[in-house]
N, C-alpha and C. Protein backbone atom coordinates (compact mmCIF):
# COMPACT_ATOMS: atom_id res chain seq x y z
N UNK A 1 199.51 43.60 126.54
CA UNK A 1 199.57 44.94 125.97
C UNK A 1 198.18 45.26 125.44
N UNK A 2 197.91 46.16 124.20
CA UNK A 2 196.63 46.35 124.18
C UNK A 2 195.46 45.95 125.18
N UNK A 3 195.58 46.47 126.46
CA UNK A 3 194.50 46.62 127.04
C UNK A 3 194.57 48.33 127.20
N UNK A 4 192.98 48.49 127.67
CA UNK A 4 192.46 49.86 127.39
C UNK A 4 192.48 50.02 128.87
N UNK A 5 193.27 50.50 129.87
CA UNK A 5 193.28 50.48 131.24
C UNK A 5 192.31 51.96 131.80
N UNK A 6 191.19 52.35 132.84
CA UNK A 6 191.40 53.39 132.88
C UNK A 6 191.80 53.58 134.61
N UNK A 7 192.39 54.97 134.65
CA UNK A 7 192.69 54.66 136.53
C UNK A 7 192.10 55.97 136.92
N UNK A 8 191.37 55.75 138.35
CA UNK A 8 191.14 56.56 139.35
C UNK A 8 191.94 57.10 140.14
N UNK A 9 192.82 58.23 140.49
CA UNK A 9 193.81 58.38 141.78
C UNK A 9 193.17 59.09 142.68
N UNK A 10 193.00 59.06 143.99
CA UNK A 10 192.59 59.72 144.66
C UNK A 10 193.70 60.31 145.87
N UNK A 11 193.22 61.60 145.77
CA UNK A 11 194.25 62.32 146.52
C UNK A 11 194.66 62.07 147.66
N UNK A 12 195.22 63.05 148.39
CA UNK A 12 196.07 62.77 149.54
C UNK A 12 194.49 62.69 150.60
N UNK A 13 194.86 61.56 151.04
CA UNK A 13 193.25 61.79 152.33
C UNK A 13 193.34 62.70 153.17
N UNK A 14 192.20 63.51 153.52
CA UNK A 14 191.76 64.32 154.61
C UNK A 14 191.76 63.95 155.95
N UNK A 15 191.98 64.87 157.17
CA UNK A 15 192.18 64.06 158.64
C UNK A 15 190.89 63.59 158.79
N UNK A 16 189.05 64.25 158.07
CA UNK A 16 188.69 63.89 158.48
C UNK A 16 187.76 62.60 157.97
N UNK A 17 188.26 61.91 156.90
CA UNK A 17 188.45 60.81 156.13
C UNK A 17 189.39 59.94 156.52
N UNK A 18 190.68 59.66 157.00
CA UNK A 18 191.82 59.11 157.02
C UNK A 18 191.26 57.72 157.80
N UNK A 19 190.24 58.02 158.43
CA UNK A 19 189.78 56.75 159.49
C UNK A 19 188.71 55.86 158.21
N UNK A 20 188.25 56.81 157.26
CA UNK A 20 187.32 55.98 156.91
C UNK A 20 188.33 54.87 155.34
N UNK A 21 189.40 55.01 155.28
CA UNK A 21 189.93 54.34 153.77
C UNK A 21 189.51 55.18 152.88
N UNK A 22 190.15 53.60 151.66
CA UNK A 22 189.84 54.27 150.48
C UNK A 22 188.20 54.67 149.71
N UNK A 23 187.96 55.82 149.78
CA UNK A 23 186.76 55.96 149.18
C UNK A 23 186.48 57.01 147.51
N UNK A 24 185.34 56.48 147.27
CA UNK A 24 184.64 56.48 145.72
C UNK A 24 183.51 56.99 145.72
N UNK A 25 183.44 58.05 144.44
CA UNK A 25 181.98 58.21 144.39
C UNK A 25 181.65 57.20 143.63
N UNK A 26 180.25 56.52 143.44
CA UNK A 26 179.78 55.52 142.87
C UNK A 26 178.42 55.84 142.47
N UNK A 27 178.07 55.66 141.74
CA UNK A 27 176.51 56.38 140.98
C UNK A 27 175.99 54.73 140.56
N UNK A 28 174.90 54.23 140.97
CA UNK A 28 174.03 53.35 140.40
C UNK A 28 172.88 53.97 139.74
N UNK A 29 172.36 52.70 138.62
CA UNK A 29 171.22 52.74 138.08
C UNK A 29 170.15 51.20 138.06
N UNK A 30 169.17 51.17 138.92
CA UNK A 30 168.59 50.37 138.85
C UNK A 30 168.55 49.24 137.72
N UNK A 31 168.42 48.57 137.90
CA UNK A 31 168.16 47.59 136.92
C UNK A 31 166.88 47.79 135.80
N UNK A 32 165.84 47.97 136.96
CA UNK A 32 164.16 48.29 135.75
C UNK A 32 164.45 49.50 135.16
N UNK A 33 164.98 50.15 135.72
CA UNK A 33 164.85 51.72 135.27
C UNK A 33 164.00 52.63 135.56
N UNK A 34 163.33 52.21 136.69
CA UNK A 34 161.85 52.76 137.37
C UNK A 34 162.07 54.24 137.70
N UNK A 35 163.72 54.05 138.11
CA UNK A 35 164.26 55.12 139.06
C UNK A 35 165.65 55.72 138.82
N UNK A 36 165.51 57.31 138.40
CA UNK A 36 167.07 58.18 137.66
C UNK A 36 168.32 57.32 138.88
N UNK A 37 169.14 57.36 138.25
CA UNK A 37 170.77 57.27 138.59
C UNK A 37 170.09 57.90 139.93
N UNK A 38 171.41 57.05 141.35
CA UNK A 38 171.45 57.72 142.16
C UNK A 38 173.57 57.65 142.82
N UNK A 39 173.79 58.66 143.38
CA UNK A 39 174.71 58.79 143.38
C UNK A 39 175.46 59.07 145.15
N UNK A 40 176.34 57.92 145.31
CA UNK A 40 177.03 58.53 146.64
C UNK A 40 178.58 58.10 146.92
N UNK A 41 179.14 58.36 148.26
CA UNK A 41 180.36 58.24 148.23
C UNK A 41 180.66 56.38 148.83
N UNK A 42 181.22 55.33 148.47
CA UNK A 42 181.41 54.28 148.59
C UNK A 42 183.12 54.27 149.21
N UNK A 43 182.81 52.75 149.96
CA UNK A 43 184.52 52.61 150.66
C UNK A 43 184.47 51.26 149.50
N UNK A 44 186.10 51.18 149.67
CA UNK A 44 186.41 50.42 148.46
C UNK A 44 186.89 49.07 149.60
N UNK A 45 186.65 48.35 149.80
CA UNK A 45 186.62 47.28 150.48
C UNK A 45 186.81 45.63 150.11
N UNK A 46 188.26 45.72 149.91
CA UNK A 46 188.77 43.91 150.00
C UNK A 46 188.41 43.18 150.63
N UNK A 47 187.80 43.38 152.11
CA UNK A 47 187.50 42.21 152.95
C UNK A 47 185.68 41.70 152.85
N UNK A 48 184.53 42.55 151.97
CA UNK A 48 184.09 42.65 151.93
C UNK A 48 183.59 41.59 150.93
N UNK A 49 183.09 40.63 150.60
CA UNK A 49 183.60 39.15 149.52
C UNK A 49 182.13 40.38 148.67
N UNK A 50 181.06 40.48 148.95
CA UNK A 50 180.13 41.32 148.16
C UNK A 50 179.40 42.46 148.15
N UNK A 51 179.30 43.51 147.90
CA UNK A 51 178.99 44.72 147.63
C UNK A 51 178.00 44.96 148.45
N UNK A 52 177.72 46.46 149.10
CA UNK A 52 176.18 46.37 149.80
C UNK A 52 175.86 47.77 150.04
N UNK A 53 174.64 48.32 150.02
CA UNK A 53 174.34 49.71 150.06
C UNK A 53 173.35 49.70 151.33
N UNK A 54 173.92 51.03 151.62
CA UNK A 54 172.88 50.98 153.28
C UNK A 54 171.48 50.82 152.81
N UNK A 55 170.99 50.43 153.99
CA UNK A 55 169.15 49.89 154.16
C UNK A 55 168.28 50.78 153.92
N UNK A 56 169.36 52.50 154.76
CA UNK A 56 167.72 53.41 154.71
C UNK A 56 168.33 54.52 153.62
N UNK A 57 169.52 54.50 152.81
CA UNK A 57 169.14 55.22 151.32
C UNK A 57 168.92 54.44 150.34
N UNK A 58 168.91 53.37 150.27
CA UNK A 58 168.26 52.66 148.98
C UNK A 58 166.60 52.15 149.41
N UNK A 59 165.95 52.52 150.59
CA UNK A 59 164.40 52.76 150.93
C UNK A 59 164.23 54.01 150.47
N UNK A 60 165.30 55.07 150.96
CA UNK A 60 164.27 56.27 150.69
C UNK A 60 164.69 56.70 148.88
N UNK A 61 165.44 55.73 148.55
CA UNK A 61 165.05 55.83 146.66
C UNK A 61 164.38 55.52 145.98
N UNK A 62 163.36 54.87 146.71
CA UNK A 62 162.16 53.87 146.26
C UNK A 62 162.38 52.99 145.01
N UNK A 63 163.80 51.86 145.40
CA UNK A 63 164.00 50.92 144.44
C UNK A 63 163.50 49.72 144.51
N UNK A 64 163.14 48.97 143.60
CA UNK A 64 162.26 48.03 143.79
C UNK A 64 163.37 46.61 143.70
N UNK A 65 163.33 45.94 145.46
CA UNK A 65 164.12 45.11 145.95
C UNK A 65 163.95 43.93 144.95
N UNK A 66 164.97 43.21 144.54
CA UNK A 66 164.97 41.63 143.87
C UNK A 66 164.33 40.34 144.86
N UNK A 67 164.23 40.62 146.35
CA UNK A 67 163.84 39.82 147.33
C UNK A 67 165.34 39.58 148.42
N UNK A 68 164.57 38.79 149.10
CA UNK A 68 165.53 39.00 150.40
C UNK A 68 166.85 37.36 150.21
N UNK A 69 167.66 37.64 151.07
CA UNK A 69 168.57 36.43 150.82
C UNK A 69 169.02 36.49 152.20
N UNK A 70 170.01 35.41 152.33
CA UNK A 70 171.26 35.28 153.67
C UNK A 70 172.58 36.23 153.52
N UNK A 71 172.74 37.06 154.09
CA UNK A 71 174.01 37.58 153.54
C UNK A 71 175.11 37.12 155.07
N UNK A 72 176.39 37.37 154.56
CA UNK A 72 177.02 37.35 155.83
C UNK A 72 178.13 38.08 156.57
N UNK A 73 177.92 38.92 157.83
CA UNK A 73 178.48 40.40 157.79
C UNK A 73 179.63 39.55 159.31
N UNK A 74 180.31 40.91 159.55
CA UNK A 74 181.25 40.68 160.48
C UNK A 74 180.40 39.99 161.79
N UNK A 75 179.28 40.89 161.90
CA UNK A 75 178.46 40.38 163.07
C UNK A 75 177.29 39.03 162.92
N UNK A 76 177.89 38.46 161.95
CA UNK A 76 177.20 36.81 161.80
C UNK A 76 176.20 37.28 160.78
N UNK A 77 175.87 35.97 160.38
CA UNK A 77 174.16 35.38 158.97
C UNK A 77 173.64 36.40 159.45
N UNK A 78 172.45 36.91 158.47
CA UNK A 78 171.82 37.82 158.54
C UNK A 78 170.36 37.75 157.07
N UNK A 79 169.25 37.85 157.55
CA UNK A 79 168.19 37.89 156.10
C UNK A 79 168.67 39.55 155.45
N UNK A 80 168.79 39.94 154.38
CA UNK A 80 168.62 41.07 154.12
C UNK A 80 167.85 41.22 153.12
N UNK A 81 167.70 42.59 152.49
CA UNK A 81 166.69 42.57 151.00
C UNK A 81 168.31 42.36 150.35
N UNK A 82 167.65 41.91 148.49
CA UNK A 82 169.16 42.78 147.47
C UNK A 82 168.06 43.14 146.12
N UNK A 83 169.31 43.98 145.49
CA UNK A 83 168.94 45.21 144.60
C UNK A 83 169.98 44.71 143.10
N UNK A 84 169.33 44.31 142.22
CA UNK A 84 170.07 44.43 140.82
C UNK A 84 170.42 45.95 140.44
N UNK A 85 171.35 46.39 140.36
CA UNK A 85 172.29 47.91 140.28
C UNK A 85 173.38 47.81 139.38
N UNK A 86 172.79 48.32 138.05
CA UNK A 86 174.52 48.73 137.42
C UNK A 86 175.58 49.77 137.80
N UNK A 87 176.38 49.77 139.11
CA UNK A 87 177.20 50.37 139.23
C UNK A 87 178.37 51.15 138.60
N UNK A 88 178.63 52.50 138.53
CA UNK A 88 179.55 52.98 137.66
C UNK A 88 180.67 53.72 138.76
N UNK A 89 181.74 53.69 138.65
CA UNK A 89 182.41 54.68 139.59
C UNK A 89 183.33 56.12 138.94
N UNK A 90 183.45 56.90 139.57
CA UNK A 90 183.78 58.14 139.19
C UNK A 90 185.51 57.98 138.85
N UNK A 91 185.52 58.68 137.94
CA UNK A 91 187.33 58.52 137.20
C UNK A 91 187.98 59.80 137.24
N UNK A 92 189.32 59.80 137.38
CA UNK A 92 189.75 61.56 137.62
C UNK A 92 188.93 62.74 136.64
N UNK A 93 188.37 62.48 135.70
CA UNK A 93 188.21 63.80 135.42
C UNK A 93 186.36 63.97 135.31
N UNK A 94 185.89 63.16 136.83
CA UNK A 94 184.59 63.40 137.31
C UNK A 94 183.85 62.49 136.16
N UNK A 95 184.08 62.10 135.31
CA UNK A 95 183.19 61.10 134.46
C UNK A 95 182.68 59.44 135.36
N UNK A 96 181.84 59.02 134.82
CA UNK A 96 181.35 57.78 135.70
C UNK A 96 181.74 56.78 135.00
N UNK A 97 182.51 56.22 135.52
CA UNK A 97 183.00 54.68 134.53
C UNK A 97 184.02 53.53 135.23
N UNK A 98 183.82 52.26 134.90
CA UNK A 98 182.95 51.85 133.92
C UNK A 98 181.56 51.79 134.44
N UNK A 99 180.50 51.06 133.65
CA UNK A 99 179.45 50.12 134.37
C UNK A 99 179.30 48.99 134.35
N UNK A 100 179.36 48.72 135.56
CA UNK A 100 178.88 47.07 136.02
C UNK A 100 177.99 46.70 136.00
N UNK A 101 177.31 45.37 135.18
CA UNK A 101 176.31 45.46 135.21
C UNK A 101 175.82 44.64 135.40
N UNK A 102 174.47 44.70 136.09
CA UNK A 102 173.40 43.91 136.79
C UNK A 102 174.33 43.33 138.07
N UNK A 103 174.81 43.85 139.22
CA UNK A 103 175.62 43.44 140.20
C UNK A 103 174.48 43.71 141.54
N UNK A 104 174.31 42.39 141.52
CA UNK A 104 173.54 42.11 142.88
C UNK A 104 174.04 42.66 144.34
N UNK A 105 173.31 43.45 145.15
CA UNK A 105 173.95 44.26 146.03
C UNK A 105 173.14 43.86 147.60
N UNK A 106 173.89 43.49 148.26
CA UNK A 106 172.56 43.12 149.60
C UNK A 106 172.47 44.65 150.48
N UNK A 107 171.96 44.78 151.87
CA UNK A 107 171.39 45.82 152.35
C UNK A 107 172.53 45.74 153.71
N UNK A 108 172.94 46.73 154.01
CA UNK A 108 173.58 46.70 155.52
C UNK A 108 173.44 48.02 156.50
N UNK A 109 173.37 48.08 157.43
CA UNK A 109 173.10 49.46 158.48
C UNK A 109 174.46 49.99 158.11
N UNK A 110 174.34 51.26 157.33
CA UNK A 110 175.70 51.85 157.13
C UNK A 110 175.21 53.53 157.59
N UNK A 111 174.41 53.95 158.42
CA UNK A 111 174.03 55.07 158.43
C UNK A 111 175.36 55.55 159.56
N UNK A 112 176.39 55.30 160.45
CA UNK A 112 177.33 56.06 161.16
C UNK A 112 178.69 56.24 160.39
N UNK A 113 178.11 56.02 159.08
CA UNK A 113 179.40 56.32 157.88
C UNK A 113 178.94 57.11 157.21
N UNK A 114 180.53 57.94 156.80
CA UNK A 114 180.46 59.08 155.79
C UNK A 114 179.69 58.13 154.40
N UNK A 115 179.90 57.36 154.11
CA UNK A 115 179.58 56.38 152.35
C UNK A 115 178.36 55.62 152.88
N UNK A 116 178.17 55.54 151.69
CA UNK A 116 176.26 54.42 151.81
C UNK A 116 176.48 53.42 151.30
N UNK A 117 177.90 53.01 150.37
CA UNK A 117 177.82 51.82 149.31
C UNK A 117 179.13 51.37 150.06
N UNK A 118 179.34 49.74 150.07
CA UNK A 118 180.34 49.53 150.11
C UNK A 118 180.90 48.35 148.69
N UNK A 119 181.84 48.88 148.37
CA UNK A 119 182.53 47.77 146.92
C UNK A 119 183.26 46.96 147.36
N UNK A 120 182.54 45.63 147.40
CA UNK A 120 183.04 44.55 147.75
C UNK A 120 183.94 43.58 146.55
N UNK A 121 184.65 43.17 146.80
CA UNK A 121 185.05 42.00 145.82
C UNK A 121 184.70 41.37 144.75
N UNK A 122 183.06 41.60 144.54
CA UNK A 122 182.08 40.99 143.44
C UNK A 122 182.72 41.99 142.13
N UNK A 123 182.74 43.53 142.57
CA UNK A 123 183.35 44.07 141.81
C UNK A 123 185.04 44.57 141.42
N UNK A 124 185.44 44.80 142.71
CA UNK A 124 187.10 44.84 142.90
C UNK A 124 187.62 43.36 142.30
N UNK A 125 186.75 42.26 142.55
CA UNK A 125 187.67 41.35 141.33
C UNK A 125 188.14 41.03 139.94
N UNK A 126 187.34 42.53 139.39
CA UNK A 126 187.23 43.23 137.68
C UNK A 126 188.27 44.40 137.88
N UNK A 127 189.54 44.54 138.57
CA UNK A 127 189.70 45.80 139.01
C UNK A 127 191.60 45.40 139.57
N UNK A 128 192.19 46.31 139.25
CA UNK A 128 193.61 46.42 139.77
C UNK A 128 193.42 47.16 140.93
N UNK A 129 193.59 46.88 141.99
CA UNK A 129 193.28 47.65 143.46
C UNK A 129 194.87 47.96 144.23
N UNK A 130 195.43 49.34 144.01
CA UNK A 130 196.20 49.48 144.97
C UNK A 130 196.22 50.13 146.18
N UNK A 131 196.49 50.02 146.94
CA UNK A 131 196.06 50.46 148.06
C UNK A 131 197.81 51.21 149.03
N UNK A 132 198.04 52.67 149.07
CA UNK A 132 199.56 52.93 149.47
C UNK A 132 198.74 53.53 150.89
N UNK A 133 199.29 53.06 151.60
CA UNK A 133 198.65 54.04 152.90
C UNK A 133 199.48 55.02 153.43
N UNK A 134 201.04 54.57 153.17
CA UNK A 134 201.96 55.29 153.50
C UNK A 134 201.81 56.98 152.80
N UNK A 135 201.51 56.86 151.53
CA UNK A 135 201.33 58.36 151.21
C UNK A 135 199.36 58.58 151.00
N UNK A 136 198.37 58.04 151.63
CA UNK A 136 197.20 58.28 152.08
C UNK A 136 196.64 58.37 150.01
N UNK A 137 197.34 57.33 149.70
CA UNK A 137 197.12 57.49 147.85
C UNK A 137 196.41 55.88 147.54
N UNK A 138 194.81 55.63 146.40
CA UNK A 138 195.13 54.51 146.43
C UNK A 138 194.75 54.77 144.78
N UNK A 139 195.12 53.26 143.63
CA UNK A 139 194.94 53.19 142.61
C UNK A 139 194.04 52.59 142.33
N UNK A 140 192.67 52.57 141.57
CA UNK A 140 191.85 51.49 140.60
C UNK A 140 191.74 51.52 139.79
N UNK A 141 192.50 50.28 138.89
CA UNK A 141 192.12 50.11 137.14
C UNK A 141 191.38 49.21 137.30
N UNK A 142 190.68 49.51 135.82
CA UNK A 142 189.85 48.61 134.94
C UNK A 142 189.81 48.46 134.02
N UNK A 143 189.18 47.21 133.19
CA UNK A 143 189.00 47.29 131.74
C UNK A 143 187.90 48.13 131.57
């Protein structure tokens, strides 16, 4: 009891969304602070074990990369850059919350998607994730 839950609902999906899941706006803020909040639409992604923002909008934000690592995508190992990002996500009444913070994010070619971020598990494991497909509805709490 006494937990402070808050939830996101997102509406009935659009035909021309329905292919892409559940999606989020998600607003990061760099870690240094070099660079204002930047803000886009994210898929909310269970199979995804860690978080990742496409390659060519976090270049053209001019954020300054943590260095490169191994990440590992559907299409095998891979070097990528990653980005320390306190992530916040948008709550029904357009406010940004919570923030996550300092959540290491690697880089992936996401430019033939509507979203630039994907929320992987690093963060959905802080998170009640429901997912109804039958009525195109999904739920996220958090503390």
């Amino acid at each position: 009891m006494g937990k402070n839950l808050k939830t996101a609902v997102m509406p009935i999906i659009t035909p021309s969304m329905a292919g892409h899941g559940p999606l989020i706006y998600t607003r990061f803020q760099p870690i240094d602070r070099k660079v204002s909040s930047l803000t886009c639409l994210a898929l909310l992604d269970t199979g995804a074990s860690n978080s990742v923002i496409d390659t060519e909008f976090i270049s053209q934000c001019q954020v300054t990369s943590k260095g490169m690592g191994k990440s590992f995508t559907p299409h095998g190992d891979k070097i990528s850059q990653y980005f320390s990002l306190d992530v916040s996500m948008c709550g029904i009444a357009g406010e940004f919350i919570p923030e996550f913070k300092d959540v290491v994010v690697g880089t992936e070619n996401l430019r033939v998607f509507a979203y630039k971020f994907i929320v992987g598990r690093d963060i959905l494991s802080k998170c009640t994730f429901i997912f109804d497909g039958i009525n195109g509805k999904y739920s996220l709490e958090w503390e």
